[in-house]
Protein backbone atom coordinates (compact mmCIF):
# COMPACT_ATOMS: atom_id res chain seq x y z
CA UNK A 1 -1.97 -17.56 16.03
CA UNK A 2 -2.22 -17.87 20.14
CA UNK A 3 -5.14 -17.99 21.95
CA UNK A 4 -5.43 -14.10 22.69
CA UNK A 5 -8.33 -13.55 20.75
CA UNK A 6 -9.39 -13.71 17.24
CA UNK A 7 -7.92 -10.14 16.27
CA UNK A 8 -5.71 -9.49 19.09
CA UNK A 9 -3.34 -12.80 17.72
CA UNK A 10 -2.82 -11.75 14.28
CA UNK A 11 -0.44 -9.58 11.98
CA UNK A 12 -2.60 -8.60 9.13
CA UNK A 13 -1.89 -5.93 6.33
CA UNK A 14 -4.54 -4.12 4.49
CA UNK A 15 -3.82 -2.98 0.52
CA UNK A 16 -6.15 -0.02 -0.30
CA UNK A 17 -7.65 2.33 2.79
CA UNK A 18 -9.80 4.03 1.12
CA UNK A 19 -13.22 4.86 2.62
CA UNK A 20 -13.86 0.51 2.79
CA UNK A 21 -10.84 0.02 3.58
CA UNK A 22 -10.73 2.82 6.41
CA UNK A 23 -14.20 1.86 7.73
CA UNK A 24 -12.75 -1.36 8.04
CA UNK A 25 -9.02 -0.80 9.72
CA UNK A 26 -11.55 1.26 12.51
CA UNK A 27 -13.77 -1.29 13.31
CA UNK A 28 -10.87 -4.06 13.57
CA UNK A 29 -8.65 -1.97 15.66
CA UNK A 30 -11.95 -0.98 18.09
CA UNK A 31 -12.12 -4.77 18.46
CA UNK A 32 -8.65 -5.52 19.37
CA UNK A 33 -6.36 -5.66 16.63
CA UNK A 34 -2.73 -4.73 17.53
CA UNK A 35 -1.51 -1.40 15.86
CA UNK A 36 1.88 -2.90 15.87
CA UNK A 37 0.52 -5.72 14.52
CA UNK A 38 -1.18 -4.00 11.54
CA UNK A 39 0.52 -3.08 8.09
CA UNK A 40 -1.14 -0.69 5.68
CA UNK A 41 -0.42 -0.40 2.19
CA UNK A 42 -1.44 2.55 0.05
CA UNK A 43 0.01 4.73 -2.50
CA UNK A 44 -1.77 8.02 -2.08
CA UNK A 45 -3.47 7.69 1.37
CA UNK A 46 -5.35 10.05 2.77
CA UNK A 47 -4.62 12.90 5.08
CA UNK A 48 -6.46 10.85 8.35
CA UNK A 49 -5.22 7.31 7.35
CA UNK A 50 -1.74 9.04 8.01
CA UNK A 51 -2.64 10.87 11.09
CA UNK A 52 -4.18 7.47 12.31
CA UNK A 53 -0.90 5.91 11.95
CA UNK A 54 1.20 8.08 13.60
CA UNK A 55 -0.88 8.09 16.47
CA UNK A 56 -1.36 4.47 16.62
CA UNK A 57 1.76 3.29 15.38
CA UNK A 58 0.88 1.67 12.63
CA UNK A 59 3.29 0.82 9.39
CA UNK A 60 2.17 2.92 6.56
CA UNK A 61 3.94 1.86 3.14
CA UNK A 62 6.86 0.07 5.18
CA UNK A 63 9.57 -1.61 2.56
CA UNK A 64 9.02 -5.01 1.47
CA UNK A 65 10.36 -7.48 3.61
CA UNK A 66 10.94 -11.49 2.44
CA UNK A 67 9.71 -14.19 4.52
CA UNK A 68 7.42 -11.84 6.83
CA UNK A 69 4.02 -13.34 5.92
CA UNK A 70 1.18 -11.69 7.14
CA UNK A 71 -1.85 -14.16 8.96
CA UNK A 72 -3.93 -12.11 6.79
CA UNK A 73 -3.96 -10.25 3.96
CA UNK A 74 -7.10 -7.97 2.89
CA UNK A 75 -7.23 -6.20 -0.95
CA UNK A 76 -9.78 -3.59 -0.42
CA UNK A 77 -8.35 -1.53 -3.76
CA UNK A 78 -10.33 -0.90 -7.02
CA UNK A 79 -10.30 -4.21 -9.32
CA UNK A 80 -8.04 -2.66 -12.42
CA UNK A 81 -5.14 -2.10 -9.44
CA UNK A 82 -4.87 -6.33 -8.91
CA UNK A 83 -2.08 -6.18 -11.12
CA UNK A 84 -0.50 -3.40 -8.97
CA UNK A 85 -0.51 -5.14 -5.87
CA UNK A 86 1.18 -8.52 -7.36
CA UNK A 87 4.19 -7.55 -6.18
CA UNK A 88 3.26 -8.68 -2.69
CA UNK A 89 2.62 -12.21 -3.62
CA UNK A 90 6.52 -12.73 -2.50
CA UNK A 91 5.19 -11.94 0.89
CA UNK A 92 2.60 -13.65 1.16
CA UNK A 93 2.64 -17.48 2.11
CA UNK A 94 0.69 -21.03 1.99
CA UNK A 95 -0.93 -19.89 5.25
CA UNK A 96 -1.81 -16.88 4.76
CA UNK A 97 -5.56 -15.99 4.33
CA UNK A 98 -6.42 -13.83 1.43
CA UNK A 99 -9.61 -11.62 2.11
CA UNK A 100 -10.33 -10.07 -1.44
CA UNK A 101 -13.72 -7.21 -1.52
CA UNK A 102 -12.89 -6.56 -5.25
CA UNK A 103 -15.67 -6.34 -7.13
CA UNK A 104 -15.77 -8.36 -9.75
CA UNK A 105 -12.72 -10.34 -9.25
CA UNK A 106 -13.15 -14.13 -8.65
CA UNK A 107 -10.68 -16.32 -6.29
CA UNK A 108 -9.52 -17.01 -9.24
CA UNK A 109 -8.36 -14.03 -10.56
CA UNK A 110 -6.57 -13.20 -6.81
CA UNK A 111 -5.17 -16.69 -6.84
CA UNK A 112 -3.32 -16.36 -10.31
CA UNK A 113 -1.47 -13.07 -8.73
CA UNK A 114 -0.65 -14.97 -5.54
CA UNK A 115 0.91 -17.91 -6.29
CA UNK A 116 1.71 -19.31 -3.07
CA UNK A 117 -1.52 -18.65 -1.17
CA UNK A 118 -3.96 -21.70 -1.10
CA UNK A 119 -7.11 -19.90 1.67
CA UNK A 120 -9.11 -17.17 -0.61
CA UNK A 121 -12.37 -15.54 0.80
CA UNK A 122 -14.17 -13.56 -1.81
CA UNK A 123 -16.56 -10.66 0.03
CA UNK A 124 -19.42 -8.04 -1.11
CA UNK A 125 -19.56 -5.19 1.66
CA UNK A 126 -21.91 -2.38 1.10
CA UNK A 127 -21.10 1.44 1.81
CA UNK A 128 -23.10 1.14 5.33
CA UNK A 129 -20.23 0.33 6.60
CA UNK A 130 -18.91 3.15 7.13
CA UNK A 131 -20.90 3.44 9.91
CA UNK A 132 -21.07 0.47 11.39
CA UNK A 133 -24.12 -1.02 9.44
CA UNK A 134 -23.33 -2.66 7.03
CA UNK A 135 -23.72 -6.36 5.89
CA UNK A 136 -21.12 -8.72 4.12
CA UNK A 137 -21.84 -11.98 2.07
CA UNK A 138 -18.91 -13.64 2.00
CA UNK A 139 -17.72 -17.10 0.21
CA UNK A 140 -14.29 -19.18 1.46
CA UNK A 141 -12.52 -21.83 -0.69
CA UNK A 142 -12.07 -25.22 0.52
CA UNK A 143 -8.48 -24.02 1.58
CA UNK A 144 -10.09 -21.78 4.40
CA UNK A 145 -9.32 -23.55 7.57
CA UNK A 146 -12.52 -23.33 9.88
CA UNK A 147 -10.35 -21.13 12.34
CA UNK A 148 -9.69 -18.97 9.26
CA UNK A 149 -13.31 -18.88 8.23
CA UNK A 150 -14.10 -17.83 11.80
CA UNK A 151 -11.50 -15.18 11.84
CA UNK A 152 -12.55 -13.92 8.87
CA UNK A 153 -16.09 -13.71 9.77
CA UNK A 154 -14.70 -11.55 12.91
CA UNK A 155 -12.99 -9.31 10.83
CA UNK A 156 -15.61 -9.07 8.32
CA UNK A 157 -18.11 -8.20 11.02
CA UNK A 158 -16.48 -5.12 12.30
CA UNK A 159 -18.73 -3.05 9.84
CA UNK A 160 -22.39 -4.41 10.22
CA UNK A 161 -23.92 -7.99 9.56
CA UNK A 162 -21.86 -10.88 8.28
CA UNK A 163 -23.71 -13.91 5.86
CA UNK A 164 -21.30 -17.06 4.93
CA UNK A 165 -22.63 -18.62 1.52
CA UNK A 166 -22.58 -21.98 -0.15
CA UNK A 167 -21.14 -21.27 -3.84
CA UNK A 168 -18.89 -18.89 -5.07
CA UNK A 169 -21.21 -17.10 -7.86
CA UNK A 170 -23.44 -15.99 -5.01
CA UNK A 171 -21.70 -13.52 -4.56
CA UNK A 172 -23.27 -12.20 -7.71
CA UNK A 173 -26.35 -12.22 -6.38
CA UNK A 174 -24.84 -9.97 -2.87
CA UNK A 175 -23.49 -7.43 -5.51
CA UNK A 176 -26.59 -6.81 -7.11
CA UNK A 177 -29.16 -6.82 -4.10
CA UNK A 178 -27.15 -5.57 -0.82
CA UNK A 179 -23.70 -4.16 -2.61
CA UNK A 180 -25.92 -2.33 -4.70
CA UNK A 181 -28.88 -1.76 -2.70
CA UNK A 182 -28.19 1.24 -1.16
CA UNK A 183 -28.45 3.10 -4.05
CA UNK A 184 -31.89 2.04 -4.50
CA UNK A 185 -32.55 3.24 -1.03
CA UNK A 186 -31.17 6.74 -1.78
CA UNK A 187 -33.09 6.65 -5.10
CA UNK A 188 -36.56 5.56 -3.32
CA UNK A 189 -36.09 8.87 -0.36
CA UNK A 190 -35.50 10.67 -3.83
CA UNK A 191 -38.00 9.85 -5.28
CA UNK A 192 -40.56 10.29 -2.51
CA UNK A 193 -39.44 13.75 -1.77
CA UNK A 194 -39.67 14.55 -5.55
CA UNK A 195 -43.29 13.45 -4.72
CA UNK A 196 -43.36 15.82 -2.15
CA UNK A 197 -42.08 18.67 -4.02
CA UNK A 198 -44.51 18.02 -7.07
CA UNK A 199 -47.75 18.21 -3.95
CA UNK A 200 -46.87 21.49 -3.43
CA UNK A 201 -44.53 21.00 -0.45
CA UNK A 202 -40.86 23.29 -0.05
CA UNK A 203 -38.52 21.04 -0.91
CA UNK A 204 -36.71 21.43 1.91
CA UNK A 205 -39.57 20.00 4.22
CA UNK A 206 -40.25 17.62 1.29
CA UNK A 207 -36.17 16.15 1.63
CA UNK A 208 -36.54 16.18 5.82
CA UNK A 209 -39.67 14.20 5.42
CA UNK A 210 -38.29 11.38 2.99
CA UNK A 211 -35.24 11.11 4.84
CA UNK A 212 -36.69 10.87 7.87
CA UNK A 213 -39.38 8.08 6.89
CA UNK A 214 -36.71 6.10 5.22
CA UNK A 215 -34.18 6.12 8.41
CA UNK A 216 -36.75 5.87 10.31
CA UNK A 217 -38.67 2.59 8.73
CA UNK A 218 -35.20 1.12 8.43
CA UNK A 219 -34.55 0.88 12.05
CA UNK A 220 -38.23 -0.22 12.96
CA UNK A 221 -37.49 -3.55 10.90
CA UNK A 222 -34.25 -3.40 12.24
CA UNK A 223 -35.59 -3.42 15.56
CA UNK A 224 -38.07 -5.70 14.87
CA UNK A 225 -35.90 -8.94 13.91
CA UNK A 226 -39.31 -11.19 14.34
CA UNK A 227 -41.80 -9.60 11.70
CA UNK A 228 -41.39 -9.52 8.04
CA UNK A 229 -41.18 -6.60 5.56
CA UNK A 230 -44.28 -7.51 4.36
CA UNK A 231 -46.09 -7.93 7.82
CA UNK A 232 -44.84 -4.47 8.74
CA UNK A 233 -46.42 -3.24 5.42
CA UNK A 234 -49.70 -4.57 6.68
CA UNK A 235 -49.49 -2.84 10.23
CA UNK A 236 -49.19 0.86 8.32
CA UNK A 237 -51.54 -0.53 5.95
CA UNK A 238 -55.37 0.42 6.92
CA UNK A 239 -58.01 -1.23 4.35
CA UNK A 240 -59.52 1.79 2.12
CA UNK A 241 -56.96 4.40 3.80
CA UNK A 242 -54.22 6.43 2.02
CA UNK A 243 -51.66 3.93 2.34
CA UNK A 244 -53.66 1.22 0.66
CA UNK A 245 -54.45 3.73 -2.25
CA UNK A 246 -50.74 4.29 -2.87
CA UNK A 247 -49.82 0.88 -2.13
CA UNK A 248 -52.68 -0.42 -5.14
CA UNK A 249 -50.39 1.54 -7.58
CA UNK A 250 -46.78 -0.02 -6.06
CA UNK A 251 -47.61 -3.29 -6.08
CA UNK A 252 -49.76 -3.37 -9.42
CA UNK A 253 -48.52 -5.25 -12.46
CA UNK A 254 -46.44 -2.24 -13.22
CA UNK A 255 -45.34 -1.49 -9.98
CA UNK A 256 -42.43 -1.54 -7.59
CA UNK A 257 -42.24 -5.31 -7.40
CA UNK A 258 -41.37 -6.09 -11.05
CA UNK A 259 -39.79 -2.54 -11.91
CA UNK A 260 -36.94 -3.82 -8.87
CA UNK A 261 -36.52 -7.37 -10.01
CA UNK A 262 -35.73 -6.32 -13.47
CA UNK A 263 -32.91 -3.88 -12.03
CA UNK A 264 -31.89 -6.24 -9.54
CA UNK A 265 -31.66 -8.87 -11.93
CA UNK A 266 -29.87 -5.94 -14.22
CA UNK A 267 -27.33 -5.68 -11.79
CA UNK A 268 -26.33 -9.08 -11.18
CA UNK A 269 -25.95 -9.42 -14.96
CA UNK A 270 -23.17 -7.09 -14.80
CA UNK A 271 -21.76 -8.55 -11.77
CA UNK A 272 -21.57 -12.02 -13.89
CA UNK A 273 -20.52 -10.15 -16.75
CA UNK A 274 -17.37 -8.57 -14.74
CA UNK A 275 -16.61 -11.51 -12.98
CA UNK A 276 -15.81 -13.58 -15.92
């Protein structure tokens, strides 16, 4: 790689674009990765991922070629297509990084199909980033060069918020609160408009007002990098008023806090369970 710039230096090829994948080819090539530099891999891609190449130039499905190894290579494909893709591993070589977002599949598992790479980073994105705001926990072996870990923390952060961790089997943990998490979002402005609906309110109004108060609350805490969750609860939260009357039910013994942990913890069961 030269000095051009983290993205601008580097032939990478992507296998799977698919809405991840997609979300992520956009935000590397707004921050400077080469078309021509780019390779793209995917059986059945969709109509735009082909449009996208043809305007940009990009390879789409080119034939294998031996002894063209790519700086990096990123699997964004479902887990049970690994196998699929092992036909690459000829490309592929000792200095290649290997960015893998399958869920469920340890280094381990990517290694054994790519024999001849030795720098695996193992990443949890969530579906936010398919607009831009999204956040990443990512683990790197002890292969990963720190110019590789950088780059990969570039690339990585082309869809929202990027957060390095210490062991492997964290990324467990990612799955079940942020990979996940979004769902429990979506359920939560469900929920609250069902609330809505049962008070009497259309549920029209009743789905404008969760969704509203959920986008809404999410950027004042995004916009508000200094104060806690919980200290932002207190500032809605007047003593005897109607937020303290709901919030004596949600945080009871019964309530939100322990109802969550018990699905979070749920979750990251299955993410153990999956990952071997």
């Amino acid at each position: 790689m030269s000095d051009a710039g983290p993205l601008q230096a580097i032939n990478l090829m992507l296998v799977g674009v698919g809405k991840m994948g997609f979300a992520l080819l956009e935000g590397w090539l707004k921050a400077g990765l080469q078309p021509s530099a780019t390779t793209l891999i995917d059986p059945h891609p969709a109509h735009g991922v082909v449009t996208l190449c043809a305007e940009r130039a990009i390879s789409l499905n080119p034939p294998l070629a031996r002894g063209v190894a790519p700086d990096v290579l990123v699997l964004a494909i479902k887990p049970q297509m690994l196998d699929e893709v092992a036909e690459l591993a000829a490309q592929i070589g000792p200095n290649t990084l290997v960015i893998s977002i399958l869920a469920g599949k340890t280094i381990a598992d990517v290694a054994a199909r790519f024999a001849h790479a030795r720098a695996f980073v193992r990443a949890m994105p969530n579906t936010p980033a398919a607009v831009g705001r999204g956040i990443t926990g990512f683990y790197a072996n002890d292969a990963v060069s720190p110019a590789q870990k950088t780059l990969a923390e570039t690339l990585l952060a082309a869809t929202g918020d990027v957060v390095a961790l210490a062991q492997e089997s964290e990324v467990d943990a990612v799955t079940a609160v942020s990979g996940s998490g979004p769902a429990y979002v979506f359920l939560l402005a469900e929920c609250l408009a069902e609330a809505g609906v049962a008070l009497g309110l259309e549920r029209r109004v009743a789905e404008q007002l969760a969704r509203a108060t959920v986008e809404g609350a999410g950027e004042l805490m995004k916009q508000s990098p200094a104060i806690s969750p919980a200290q932002l609860r207190i500032n809605v939260t007047s003593p005897g008023g109607t937020t303290a009357a709901a919030l004596d039910v949600l945080m009871g013994q019964q309530g939100l806090q322990p109802l969550l942990s018990e699905a979070v913890r749920a979750a990251h069961q299955r993410a153990r369970a999956l990952s071997g």
